[in-house]
Protein backbone atom coordinates (compact mmCIF):
# COMPACT_ATOMS: atom_id res chain seq x y z
CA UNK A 1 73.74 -48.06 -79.75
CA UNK A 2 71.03 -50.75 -79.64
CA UNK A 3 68.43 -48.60 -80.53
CA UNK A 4 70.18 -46.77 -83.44
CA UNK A 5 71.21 -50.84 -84.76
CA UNK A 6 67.62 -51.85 -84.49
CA UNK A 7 66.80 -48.20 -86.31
CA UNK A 8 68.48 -49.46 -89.45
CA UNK A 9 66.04 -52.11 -90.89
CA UNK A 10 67.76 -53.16 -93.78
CA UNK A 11 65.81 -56.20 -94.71
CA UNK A 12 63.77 -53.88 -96.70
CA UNK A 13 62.28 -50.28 -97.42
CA UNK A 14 60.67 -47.41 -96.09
CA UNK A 15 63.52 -46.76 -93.81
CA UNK A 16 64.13 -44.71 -90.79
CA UNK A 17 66.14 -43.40 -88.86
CA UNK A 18 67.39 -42.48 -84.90
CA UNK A 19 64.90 -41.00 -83.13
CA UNK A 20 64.96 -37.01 -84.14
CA UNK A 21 65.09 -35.95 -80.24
CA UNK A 22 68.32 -37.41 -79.79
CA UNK A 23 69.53 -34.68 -82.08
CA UNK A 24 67.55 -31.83 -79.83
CA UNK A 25 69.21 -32.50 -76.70
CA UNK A 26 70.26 -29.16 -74.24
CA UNK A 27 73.69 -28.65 -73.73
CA UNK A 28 75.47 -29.77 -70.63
CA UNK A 29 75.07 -27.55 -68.10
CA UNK A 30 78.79 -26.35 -67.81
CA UNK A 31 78.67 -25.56 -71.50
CA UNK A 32 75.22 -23.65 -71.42
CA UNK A 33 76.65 -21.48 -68.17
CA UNK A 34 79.62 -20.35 -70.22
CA UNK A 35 77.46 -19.67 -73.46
CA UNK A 36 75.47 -17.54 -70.84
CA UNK A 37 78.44 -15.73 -69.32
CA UNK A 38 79.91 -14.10 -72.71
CA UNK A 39 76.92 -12.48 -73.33
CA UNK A 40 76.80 -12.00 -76.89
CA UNK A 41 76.51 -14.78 -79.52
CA UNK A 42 75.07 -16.87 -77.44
CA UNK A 43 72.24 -17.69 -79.81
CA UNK A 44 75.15 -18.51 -82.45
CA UNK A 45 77.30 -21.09 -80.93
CA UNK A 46 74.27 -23.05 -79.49
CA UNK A 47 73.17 -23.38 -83.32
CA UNK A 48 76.49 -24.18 -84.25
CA UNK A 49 77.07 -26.63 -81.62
CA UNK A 50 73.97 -28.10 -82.65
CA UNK A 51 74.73 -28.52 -85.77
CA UNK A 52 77.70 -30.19 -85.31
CA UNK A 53 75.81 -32.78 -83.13
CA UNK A 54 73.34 -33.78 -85.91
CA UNK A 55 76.19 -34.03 -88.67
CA UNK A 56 77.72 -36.40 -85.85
CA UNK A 57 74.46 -38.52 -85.77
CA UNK A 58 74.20 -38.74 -89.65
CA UNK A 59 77.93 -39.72 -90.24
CA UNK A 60 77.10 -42.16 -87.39
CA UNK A 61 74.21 -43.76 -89.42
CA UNK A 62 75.47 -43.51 -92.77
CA UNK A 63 78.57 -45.24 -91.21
CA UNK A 64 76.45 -48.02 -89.83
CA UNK A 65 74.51 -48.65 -92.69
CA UNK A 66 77.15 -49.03 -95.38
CA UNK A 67 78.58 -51.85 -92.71
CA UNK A 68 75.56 -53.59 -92.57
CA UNK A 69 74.61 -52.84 -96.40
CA UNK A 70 78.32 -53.77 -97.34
CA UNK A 71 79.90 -51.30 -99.23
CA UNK A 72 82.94 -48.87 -98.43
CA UNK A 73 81.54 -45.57 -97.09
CA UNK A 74 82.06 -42.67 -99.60
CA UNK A 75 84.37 -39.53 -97.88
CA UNK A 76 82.80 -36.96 -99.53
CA UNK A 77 79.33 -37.65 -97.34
CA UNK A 78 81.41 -37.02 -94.10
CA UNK A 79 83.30 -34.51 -95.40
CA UNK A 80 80.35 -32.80 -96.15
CA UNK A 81 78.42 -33.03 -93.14
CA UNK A 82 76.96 -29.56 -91.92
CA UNK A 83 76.72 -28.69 -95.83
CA UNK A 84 73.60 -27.58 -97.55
CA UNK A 85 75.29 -29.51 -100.95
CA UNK A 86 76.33 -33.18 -101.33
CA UNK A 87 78.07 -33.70 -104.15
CA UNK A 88 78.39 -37.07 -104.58
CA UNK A 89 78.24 -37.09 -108.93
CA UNK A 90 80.50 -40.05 -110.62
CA UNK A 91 81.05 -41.91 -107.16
CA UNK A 92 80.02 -44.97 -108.40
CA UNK A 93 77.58 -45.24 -105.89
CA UNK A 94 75.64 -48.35 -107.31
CA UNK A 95 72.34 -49.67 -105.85
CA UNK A 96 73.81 -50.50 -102.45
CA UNK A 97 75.86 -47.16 -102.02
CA UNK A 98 72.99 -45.59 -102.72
CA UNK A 99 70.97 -48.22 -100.19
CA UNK A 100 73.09 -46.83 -97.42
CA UNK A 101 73.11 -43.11 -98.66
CA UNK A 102 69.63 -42.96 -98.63
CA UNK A 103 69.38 -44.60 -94.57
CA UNK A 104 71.44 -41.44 -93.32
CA UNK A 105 69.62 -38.79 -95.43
CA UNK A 106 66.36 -40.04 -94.19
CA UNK A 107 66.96 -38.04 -91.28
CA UNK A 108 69.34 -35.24 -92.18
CA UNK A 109 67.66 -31.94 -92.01
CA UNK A 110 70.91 -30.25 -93.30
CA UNK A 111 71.17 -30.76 -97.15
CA UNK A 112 68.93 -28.90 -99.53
CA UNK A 113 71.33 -29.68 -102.66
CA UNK A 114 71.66 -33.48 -103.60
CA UNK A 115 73.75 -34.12 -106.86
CA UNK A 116 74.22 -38.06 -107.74
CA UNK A 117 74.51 -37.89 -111.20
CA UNK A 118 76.46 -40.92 -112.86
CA UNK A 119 76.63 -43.20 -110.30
CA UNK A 120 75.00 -46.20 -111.48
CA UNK A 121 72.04 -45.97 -109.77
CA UNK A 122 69.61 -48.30 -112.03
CA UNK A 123 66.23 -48.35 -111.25
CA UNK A 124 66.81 -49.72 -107.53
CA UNK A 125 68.67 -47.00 -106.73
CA UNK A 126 65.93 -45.22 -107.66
CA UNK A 127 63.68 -46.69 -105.25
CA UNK A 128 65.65 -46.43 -102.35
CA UNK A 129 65.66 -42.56 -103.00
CA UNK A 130 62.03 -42.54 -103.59
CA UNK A 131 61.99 -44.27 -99.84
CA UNK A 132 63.66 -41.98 -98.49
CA UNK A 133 62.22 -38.95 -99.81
CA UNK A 134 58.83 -40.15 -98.42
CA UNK A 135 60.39 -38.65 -95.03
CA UNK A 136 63.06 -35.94 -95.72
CA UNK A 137 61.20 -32.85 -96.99
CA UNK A 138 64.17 -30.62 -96.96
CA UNK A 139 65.82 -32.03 -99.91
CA UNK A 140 64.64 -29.62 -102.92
CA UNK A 141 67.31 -30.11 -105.56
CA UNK A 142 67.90 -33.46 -106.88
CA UNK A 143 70.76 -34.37 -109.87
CA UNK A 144 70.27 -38.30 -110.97
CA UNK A 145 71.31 -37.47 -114.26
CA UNK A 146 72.93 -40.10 -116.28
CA UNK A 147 72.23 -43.28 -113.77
CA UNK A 148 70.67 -45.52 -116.39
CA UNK A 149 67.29 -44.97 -114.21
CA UNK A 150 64.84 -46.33 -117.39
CA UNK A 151 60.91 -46.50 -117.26
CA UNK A 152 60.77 -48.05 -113.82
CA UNK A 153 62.77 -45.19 -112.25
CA UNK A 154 60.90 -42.80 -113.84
CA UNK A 155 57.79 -44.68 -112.57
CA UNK A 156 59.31 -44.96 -109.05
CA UNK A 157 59.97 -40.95 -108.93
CA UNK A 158 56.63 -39.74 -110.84
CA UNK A 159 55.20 -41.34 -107.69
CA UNK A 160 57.10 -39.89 -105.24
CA UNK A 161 56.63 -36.41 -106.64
CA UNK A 162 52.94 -36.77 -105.52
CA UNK A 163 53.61 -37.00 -102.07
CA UNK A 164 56.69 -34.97 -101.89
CA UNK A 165 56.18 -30.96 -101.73
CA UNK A 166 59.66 -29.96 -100.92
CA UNK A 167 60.85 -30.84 -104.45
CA UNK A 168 61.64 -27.84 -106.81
CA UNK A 169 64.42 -28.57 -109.22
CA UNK A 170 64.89 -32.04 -110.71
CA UNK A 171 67.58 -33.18 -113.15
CA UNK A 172 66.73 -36.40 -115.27
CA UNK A 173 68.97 -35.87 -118.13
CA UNK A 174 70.55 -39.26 -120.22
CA UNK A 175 68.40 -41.94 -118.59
CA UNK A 176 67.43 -44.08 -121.23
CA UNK A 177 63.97 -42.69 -120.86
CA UNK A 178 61.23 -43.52 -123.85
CA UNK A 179 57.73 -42.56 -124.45
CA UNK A 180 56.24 -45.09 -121.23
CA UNK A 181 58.12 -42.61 -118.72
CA UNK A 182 57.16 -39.24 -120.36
CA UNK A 183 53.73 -40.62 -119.45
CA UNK A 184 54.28 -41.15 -115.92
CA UNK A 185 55.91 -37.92 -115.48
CA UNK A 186 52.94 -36.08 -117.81
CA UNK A 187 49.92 -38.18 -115.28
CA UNK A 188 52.10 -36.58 -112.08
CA UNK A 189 52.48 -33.16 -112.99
CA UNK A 190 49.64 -32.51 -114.62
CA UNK A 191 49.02 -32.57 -110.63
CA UNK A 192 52.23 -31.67 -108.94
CA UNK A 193 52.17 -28.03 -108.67
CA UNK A 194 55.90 -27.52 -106.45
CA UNK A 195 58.36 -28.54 -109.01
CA UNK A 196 59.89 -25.53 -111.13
CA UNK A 197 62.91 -26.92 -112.95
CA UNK A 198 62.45 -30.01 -114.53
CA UNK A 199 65.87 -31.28 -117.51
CA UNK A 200 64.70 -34.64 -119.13
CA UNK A 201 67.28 -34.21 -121.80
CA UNK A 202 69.20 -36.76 -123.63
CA UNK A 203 66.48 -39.36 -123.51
CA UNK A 204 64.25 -41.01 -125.79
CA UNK A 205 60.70 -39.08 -126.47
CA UNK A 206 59.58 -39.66 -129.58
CA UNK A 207 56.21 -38.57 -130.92
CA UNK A 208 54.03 -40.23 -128.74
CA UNK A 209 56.45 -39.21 -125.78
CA UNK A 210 55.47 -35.84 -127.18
CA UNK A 211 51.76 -36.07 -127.10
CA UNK A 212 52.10 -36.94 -123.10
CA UNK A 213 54.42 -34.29 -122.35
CA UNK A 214 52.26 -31.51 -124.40
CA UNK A 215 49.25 -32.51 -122.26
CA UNK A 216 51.23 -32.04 -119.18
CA UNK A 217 52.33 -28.55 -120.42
CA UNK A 218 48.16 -27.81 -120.94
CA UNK A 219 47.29 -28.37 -117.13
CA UNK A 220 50.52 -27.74 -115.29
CA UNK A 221 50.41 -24.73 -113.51
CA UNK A 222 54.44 -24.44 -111.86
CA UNK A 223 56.99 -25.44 -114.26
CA UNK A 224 59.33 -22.63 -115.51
CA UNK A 225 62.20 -24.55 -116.94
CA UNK A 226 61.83 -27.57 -118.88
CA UNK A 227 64.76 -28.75 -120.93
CA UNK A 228 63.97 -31.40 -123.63
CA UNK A 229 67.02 -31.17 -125.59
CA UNK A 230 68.80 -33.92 -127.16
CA UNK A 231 65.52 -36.13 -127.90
CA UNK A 232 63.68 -37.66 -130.97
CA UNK A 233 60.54 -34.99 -130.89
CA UNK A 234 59.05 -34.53 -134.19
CA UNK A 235 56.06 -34.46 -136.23
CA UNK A 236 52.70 -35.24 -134.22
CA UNK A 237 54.89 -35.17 -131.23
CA UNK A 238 56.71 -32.11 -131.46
CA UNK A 239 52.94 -30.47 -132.75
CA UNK A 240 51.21 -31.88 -129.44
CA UNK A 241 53.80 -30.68 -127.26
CA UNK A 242 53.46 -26.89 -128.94
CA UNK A 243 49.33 -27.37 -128.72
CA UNK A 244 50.41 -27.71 -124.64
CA UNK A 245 52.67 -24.79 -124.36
CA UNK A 246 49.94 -22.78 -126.51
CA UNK A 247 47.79 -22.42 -123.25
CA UNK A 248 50.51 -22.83 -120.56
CA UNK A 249 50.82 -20.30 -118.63
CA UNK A 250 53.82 -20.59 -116.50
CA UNK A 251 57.08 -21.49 -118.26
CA UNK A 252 59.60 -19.53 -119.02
CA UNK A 253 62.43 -21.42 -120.27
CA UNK A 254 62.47 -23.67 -123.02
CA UNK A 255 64.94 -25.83 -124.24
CA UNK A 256 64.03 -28.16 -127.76
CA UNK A 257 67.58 -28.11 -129.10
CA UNK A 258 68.32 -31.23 -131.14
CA UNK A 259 65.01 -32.47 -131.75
CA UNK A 260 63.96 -32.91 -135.11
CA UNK A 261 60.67 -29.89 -135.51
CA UNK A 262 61.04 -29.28 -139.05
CA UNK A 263 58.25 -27.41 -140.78
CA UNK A 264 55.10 -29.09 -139.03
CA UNK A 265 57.03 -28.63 -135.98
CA UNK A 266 57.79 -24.64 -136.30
CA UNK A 267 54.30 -24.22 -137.57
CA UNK A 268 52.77 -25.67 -134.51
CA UNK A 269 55.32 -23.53 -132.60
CA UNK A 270 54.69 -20.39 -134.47
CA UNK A 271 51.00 -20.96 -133.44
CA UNK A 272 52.08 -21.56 -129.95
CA UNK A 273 54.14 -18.04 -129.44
CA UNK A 274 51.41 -16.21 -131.13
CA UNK A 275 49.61 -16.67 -127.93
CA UNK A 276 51.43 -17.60 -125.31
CA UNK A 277 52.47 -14.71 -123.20
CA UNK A 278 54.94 -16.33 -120.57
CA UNK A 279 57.67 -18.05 -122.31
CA UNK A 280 61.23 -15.81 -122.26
CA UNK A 281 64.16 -18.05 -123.48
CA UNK A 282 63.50 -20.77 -126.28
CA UNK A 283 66.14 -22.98 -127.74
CA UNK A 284 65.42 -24.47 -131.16
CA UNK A 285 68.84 -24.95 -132.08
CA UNK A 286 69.55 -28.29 -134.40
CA UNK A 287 65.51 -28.78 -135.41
CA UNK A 288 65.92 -28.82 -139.15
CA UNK A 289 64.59 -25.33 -139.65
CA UNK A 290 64.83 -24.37 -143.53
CA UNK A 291 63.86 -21.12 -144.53
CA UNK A 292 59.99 -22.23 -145.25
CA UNK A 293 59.99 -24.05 -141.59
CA UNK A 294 61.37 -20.12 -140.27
CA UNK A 295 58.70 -18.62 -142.54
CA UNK A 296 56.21 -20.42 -140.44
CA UNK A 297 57.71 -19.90 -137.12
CA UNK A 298 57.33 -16.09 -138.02
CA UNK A 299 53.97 -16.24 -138.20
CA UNK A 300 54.22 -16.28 -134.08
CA UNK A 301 56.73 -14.26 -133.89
CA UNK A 302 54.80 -11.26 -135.57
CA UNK A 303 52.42 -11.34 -132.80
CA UNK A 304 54.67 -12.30 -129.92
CA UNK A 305 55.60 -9.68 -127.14
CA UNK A 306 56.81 -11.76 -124.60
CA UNK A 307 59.62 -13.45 -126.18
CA UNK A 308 62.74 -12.37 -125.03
CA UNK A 309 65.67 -14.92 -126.08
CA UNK A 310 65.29 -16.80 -129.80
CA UNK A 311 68.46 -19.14 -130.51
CA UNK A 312 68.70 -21.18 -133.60
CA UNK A 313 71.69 -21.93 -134.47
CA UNK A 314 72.73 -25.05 -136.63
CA UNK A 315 70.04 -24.64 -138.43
CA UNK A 316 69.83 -24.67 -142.42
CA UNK A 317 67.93 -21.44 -142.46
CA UNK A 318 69.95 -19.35 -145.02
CA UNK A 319 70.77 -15.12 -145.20
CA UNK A 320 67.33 -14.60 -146.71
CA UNK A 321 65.60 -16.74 -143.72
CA UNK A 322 68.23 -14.06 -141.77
CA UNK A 323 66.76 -11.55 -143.06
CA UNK A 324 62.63 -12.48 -143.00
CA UNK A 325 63.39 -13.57 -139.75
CA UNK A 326 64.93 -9.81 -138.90
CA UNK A 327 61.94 -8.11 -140.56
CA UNK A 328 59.40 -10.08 -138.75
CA UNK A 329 60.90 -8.97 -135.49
CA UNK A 330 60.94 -5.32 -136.70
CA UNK A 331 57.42 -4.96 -138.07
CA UNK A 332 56.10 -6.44 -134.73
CA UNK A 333 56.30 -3.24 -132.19
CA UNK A 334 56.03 -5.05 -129.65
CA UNK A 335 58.63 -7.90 -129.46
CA UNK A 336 60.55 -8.03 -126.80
CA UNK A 337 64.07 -9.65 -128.33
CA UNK A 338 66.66 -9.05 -126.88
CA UNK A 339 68.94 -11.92 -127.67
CA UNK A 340 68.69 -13.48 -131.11
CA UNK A 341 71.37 -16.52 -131.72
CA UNK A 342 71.73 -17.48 -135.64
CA UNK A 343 76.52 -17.89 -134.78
CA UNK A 344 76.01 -20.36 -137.69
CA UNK A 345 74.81 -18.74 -140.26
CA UNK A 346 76.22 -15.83 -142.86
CA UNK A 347 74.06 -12.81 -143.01
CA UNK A 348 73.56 -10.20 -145.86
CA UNK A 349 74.64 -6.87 -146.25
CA UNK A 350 70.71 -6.15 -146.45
CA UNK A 351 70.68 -8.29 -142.53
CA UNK A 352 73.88 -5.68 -141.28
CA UNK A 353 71.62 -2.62 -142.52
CA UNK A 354 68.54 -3.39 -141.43
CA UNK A 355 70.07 -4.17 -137.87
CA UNK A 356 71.85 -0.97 -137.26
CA UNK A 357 68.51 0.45 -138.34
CA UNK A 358 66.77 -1.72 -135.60
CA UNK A 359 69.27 -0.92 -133.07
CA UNK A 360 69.23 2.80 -133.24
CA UNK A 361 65.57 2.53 -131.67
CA UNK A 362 66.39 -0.79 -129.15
CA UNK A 363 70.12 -1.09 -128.80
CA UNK A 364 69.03 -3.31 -126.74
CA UNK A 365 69.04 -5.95 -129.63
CA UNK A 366 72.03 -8.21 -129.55
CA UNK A 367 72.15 -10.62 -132.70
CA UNK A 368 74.52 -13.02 -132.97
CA UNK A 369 75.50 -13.93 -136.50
CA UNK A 370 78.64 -15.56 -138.51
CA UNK A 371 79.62 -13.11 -140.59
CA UNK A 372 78.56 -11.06 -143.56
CA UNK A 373 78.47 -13.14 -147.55
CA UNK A 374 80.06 -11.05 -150.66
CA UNK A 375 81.32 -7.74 -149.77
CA UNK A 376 80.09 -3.76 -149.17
CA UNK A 377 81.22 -2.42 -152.57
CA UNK A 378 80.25 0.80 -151.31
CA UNK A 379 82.83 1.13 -148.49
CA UNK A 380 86.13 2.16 -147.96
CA UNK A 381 88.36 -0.41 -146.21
CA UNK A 382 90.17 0.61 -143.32
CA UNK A 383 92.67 -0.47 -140.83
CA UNK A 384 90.03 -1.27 -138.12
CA UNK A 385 92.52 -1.89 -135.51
CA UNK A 386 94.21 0.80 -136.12
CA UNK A 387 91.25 2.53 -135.99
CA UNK A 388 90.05 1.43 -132.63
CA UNK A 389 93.50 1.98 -130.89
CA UNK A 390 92.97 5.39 -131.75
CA UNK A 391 89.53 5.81 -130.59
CA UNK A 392 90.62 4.33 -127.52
CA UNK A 393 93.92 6.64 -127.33
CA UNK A 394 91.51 9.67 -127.00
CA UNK A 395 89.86 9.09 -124.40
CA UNK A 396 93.31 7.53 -122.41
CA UNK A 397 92.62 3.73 -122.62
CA UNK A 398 94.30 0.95 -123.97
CA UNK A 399 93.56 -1.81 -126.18
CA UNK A 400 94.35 -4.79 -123.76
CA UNK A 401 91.80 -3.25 -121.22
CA UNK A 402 89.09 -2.62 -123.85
CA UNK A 403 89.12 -6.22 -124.94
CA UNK A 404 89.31 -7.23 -121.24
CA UNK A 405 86.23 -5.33 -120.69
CA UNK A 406 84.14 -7.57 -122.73
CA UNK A 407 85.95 -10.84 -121.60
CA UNK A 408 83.99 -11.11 -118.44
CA UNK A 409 85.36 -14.44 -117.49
CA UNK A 410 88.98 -13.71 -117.85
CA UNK A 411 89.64 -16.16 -120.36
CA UNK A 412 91.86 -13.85 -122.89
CA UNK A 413 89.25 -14.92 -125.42
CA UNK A 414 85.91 -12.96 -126.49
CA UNK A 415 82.95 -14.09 -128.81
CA UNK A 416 82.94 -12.34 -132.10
CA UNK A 417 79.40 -11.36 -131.34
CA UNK A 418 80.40 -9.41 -128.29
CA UNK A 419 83.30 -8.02 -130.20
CA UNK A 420 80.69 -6.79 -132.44
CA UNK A 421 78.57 -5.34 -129.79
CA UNK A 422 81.23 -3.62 -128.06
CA UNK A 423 82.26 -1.88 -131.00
CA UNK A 424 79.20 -0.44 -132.16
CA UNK A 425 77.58 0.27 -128.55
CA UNK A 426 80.66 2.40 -127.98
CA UNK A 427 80.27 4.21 -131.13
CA UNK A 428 83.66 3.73 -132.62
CA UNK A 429 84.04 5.24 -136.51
CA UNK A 430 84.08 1.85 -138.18
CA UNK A 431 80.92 1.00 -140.42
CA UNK A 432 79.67 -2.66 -140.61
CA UNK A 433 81.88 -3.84 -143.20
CA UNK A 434 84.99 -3.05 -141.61
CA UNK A 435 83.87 -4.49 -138.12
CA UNK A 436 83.12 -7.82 -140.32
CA UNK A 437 86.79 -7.61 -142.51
CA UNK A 438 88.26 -7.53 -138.78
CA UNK A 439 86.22 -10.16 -136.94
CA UNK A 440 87.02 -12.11 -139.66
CA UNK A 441 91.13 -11.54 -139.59
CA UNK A 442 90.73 -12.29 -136.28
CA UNK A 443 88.49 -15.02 -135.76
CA UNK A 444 91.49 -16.95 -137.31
CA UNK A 445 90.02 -20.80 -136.28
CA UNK A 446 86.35 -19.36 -137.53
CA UNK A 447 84.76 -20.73 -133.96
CA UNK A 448 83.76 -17.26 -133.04
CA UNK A 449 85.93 -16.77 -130.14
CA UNK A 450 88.94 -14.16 -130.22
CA UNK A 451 91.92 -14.78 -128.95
CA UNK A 452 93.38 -11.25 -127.72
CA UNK A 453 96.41 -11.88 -126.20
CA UNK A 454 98.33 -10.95 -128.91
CA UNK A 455 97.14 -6.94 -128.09
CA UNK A 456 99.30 -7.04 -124.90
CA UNK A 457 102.27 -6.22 -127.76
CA UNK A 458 100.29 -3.28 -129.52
């Protein structure tokens, strides 16, 4: 016990831990005969017993260390042990929880998964991860989301992200982060070529935040998810950051929802999609997008064939941005849409036309829309219901089960959209205006979700 005391220097950091070869001792000999004599998973229980005997050493430590550090130990670390995920979010950890946390993880080969978001962790906190990831390289998903981390956290991890390669998926989200820390993040990995998931959400970037993070987008070479949503990114900033993802040539996921792009911001991003040829998923929802900031973005879009999900919802973009925006996407030949999100906005009858056109040659084509403005003067109107229980009749199914066929997550509630979808893909004898009339008698709170229950009694 000496040794493992002494072990824990808590006067300061780096820190460290029991010497690893206590953890690789053999088994007693009794035990290793009798793992011999079954003959057959021998090679399993040794692991397991093994494993139990490290998760024993790390409760030991962690145990230690919040005695010496002076906080109560938190359950849910030894309830854990043997886990590949601690989940340790809204603990209220503090600086010294986290102190003693990071002593025991120093060593512990087991976790892969380390989720700490909102516990208070300040910028010391921060360090004392930092210090601890200097040694454990099997860590390679980290949550600190929402700890209050500010620049000198995000100082304190930009530097450890040049030493650490194990590192893969990082979640920064709501730390009071400005413009200083997109910098140190932008200097580190313009050079750190492990990380793939990087969420700096819900902070502060403004334009000259921007600027950094669009010349970290030009030389980075391993992101493929960044999520910047929920920021102040506009004007020079939000063009910089597109001038970046213009010659990027790894990411895949973008988030810029709630930013502020407007039209210098969409035409910098039109430019940007007319030649990248990587990006899949983009998220401009809430970016001020009129119908002239749209008619800019389309520019890229006419050239794009990578693109594969476009979502822009809450956007002021208007049935005739709708329906450029639709156009666009079916002069270009080669777009790849296959998701296109405008669940706030009212479409044309023009939009509903010109879709079922689309989707007789790519059904593939979902687009999500509000509903349909004035009315199809040239169309009967039908009991739609009525209509589809009779479809379904012929070919011996019920209505309950066809709406539970679309809710995949059980939740006696489907989006309008998919509604929509699954009505058309299985060719039912409803036209457009008759699938809107219903979606619309429906959709009674007009928050596109369906509440079916109600077909249990049909």
């Amino acid at each position: 016990m000496a040794e493992t005391e002494q072990s824990i220097s808590l006067a300061g950091m780096p820190l460290h831990d029991v010497d690893a070869d206590e953890s690789d001792e053999s088994l007693p000999g009794d035990q290793a005969d009798s793992a011999d004599a079954d003959g057959w998973d021998t090679d399993l229980e040794v692991d397991d017993i093994g494993r139990r005997r490290k998760a024993g050493l790390a409760a030991e430590l962690y145990l230690q260390a919040c005695e010496i550090v002076g906080v109560i130990p938190a359950t849910s670390y030894l309830r854990n042990q043997g886990n590949s995920t601690l989940n340790m979010n809204h603990h209220g950890l503090g600086p010294k929880g986290t102190k003693a946390l990071a002593i025991a993880l120093v060593s512990d080969i087991q976790i892969t998964d380390l989720e700490l978001e909102d516990n208070c962790l300040l910028p010391e906190g921060a360090r004392y991860l930092v210090e601890m990831l200097k040694e454990n390289f099997t860590i390679q998903r980290m949550n600190l989301s929402n700890n209050n981390l500010q620049a000198a956290g995000a100082k304190s991890i930009a530097k450890m992200l040049l030493e650490n390669i194990a590192i893969k998926t990082l979640a920064l989200s709501g730390n009071g982060f400005v413009d200083e820390a997109a910098k140190s993040f932008a200097d580190t990995l313009a050079n750190n070529f492990q990380v793939k998931s990087l969420d700096l959400s819900h902070n502060w970037f403004c334009e000259t935040g921007g600027e950094h993070l669009g010349h970290m987008l030009a030389s980075n070479e391993s992101l493929e998810t960044l999520n910047l949503s929920w920021n102040c990114l506009r004007m020079s900033g939000a063009v910089a950051l597109c001038n970046g993802l213009k010659v990027n040539v790894t990411l895949k996921h973008l988030d810029l929802s709630y930013n502020g792009f407007g039209s210098e911001g969409a035409q910098a991003l039109g430019d940007a999609l007319h030649h990248n040829n990587t990006l899949l998923s983009l998220d401009l929802s809430s970016n001020r997008i009129t119908y002239e900031a749209l008619r800019l973005l389309c520019h890229g879009l006419a050239f794009n064939d990578t693109l594969r999900v476009l979502r822009l919802l809450h956007n002021p973009i208007t049935s005739e941005g709708a329906l450029l925006m639709l156009t666009t996407v079916r002069n270009n030949s080669k777009s790849a849409l296959e998701e296109i999100n405008i669940s706030t906005v009212m479409v044309s009858e023009a939009f509903v036309e010109m879709l079922e056109s689309i989707q007789q040659e790519h059904p593939v084509l979902d687009v999500r829309y509000l509903g349909v403005t004035g009315a199809f003067t040239r169309t009967r109107k039908v009991d739609a219901m009525k209509v589809i229980q009779h479809f379904l009749e012929g070919r011996k199914q019920c209505l309950i089960d066809f709406f539970k066929s679309i809710d995949k997550e059980g939740t006696m509630r489907v989006h309008a959209s998919d509604l929509r979808k699954a009505i058309q893909q299985a060719k039912m004898p409803l036209d457009s205006f008759n699938i809107e009339v219903l979606i619309q008698k429906l959709d009674v709170d007009k928050t596109g979700l369906i509440d079916y229950s109600f077909t249990g009694q049909l």
